[in-house]
N, C-alpha and C. Protein backbone atom coordinates (compact mmCIF):
# COMPACT_ATOMS: atom_id res chain seq x y z
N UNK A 1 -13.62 6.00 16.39
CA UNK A 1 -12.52 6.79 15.89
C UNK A 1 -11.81 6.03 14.76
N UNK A 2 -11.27 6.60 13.96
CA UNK A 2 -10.38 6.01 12.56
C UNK A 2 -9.15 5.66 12.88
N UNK A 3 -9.21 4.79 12.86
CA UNK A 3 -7.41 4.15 12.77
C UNK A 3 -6.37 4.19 11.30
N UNK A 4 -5.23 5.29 11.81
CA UNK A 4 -4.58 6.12 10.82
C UNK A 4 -3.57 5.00 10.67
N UNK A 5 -2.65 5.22 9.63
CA UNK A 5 -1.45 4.49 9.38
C UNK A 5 -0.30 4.98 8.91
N UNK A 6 0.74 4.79 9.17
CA UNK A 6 1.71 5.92 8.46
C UNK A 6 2.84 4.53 7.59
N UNK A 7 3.56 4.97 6.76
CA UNK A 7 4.71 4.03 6.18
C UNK A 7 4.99 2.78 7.61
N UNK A 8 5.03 2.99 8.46
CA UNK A 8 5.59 2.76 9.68
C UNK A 8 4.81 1.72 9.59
N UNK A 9 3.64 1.71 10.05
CA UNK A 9 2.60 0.83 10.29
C UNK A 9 2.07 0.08 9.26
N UNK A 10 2.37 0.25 8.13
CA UNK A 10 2.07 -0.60 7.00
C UNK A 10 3.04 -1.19 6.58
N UNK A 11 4.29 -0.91 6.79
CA UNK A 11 5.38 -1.70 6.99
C UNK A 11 5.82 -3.10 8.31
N UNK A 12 4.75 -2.84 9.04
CA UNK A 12 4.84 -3.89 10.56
C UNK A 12 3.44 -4.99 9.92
N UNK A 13 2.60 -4.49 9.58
CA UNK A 13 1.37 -4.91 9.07
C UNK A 13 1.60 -5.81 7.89
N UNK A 14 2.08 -4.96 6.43
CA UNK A 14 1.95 -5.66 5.48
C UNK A 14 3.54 -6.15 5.17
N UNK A 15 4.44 -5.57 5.27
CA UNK A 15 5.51 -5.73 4.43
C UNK A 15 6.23 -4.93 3.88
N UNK A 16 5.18 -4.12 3.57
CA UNK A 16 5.53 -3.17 1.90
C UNK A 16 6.28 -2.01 2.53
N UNK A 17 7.44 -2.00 1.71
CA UNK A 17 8.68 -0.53 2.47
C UNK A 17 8.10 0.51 2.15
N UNK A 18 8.37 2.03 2.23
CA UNK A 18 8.20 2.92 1.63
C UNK A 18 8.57 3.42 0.27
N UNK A 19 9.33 2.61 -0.25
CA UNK A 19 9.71 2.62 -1.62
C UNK A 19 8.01 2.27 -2.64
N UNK A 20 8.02 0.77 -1.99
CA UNK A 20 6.97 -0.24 -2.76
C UNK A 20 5.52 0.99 -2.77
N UNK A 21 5.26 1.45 -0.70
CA UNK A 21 4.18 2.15 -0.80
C UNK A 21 4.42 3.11 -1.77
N UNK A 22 5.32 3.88 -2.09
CA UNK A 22 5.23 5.46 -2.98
C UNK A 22 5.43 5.01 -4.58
N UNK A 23 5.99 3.73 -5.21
CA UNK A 23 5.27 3.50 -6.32
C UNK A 23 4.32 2.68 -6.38
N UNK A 24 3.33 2.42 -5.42
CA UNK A 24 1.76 1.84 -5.45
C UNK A 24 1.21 3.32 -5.92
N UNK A 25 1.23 4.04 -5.01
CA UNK A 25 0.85 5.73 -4.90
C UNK A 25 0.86 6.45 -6.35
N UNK A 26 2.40 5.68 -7.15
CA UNK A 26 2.58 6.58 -8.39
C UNK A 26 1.66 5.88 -9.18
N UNK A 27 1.43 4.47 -9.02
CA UNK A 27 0.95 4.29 -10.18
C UNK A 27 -0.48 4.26 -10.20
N UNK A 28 -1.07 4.90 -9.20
CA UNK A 28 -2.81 4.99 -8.84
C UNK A 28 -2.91 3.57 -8.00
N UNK A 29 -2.11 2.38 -7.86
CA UNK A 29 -3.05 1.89 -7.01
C UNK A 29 -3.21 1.61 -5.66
N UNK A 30 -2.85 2.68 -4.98
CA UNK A 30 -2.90 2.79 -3.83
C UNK A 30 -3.81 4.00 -3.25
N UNK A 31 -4.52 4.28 -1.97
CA UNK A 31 -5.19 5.22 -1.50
C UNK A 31 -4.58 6.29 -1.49
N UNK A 32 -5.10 7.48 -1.85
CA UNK A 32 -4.27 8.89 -1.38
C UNK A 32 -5.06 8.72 0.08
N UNK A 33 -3.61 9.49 0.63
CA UNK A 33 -2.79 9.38 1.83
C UNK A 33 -4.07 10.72 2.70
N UNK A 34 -4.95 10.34 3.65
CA UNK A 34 -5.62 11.57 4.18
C UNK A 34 -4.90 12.49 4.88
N UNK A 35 -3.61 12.42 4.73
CA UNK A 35 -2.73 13.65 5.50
C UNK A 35 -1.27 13.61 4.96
N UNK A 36 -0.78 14.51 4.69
CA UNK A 36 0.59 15.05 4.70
C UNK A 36 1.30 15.75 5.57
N UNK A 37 2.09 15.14 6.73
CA UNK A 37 2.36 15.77 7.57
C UNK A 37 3.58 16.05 7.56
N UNK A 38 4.56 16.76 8.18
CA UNK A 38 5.84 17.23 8.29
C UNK A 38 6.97 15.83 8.57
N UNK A 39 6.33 14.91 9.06
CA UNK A 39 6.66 13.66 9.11
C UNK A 39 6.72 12.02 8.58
N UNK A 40 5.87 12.60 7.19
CA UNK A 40 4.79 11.46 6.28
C UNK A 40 3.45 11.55 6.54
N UNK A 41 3.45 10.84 5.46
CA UNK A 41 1.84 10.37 5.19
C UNK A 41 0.76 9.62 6.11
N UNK A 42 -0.28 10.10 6.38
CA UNK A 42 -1.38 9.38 6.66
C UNK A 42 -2.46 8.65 5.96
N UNK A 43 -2.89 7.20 6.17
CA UNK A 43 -4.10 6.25 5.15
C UNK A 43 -4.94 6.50 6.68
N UNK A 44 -5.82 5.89 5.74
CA UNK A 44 -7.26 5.07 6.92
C UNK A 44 -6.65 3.81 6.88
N UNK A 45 -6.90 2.77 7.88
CA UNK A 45 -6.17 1.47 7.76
C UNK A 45 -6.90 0.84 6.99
N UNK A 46 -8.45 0.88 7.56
CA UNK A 46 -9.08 0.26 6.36
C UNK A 46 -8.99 0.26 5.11
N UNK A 47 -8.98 1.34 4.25
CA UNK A 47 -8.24 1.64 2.96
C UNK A 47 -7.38 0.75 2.86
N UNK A 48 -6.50 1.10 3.72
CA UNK A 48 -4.55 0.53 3.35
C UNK A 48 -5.46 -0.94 3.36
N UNK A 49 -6.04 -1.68 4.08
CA UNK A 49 -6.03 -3.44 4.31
C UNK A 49 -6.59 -3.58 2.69
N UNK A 50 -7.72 -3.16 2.85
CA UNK A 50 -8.85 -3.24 1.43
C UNK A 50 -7.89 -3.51 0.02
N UNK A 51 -7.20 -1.77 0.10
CA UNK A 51 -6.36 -2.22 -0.91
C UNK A 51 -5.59 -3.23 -1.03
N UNK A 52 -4.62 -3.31 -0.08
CA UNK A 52 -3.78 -4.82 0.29
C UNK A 52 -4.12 -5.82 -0.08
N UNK A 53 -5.24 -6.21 -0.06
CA UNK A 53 -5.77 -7.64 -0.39
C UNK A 53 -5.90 -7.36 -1.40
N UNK A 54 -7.09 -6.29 -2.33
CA UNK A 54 -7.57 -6.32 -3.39
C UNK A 54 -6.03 -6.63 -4.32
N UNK A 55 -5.00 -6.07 -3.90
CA UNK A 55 -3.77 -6.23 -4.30
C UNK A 55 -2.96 -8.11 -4.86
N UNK A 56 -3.63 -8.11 -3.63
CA UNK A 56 -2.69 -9.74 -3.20
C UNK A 56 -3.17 -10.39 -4.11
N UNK A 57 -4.87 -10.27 -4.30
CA UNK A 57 -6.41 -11.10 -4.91
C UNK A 57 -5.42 -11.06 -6.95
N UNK A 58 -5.09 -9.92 -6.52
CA UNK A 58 -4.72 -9.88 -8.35
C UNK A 58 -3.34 -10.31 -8.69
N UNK A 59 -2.72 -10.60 -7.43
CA UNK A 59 -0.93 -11.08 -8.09
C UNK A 59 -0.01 -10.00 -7.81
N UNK A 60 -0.58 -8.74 -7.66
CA UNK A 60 0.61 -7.61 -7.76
C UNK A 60 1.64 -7.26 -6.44
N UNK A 61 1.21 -8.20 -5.47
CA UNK A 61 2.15 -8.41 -4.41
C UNK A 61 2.01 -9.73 -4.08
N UNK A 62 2.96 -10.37 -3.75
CA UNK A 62 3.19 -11.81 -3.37
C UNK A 62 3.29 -11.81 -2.23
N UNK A 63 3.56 -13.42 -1.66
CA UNK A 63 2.89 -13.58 -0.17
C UNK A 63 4.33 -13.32 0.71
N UNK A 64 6.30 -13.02 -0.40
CA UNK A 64 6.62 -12.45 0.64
C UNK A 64 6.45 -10.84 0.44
N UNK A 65 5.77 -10.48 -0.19
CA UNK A 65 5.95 -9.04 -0.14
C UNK A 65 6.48 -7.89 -0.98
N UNK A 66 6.52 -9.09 -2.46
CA UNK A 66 7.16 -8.40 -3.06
C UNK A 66 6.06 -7.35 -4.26
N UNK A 67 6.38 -6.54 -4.78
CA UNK A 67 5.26 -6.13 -6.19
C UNK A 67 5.58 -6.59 -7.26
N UNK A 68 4.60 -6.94 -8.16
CA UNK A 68 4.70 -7.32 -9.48
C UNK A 68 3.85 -6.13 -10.46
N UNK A 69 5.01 -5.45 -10.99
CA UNK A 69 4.50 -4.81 -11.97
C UNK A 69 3.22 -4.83 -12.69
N UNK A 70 1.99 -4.29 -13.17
CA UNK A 70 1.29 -5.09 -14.50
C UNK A 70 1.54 -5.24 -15.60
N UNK A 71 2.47 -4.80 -16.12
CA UNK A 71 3.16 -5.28 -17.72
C UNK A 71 3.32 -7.30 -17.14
N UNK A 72 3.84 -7.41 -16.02
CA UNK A 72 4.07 -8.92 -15.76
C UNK A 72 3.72 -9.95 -15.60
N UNK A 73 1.80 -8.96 -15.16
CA UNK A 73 0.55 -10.09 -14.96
C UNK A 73 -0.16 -10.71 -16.39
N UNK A 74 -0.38 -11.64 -16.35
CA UNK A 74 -1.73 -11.89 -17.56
C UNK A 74 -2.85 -11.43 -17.34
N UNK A 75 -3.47 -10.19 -17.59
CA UNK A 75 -4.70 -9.79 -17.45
C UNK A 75 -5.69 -9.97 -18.47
């Protein structure tokens, strides 16, 4: 079975508030959400981790949790 995640759980997991998750979301780099429910959003966790790291791997979140824009990185 798939293990779902909501703001909730990626907030106990990673850090990231619902603010940070919904501009990851705006700016494409985050998973669209496999559900919209009357209550929030649903990820696959896997997704949510994958991205997370692929995240961390590039600088755009730091180790406490914060985001770094990409105008801020040297790419």
């Amino acid at each position: 079975m798939t293990e779902l995640m909501g703001t909730g759980e990626i907030r106990q997991a990673y850090g990231l508030t619902r603010v940070q998750v919904w501009r990851l979301m705006e700016s494409g780099d985050f998973p669209d959400p496999i559900a919209n429910l009357a209550r929030g959003r649903l990820w696959r966790a896997e997704d949510v981790k994958a991205t997370v790291e692929q995240l961390r791997r590039q600088g755009r979140i730091t180790s406490d949790g914060r985001l770094v824009p990409r105008q801020y990185l040297d790419v």
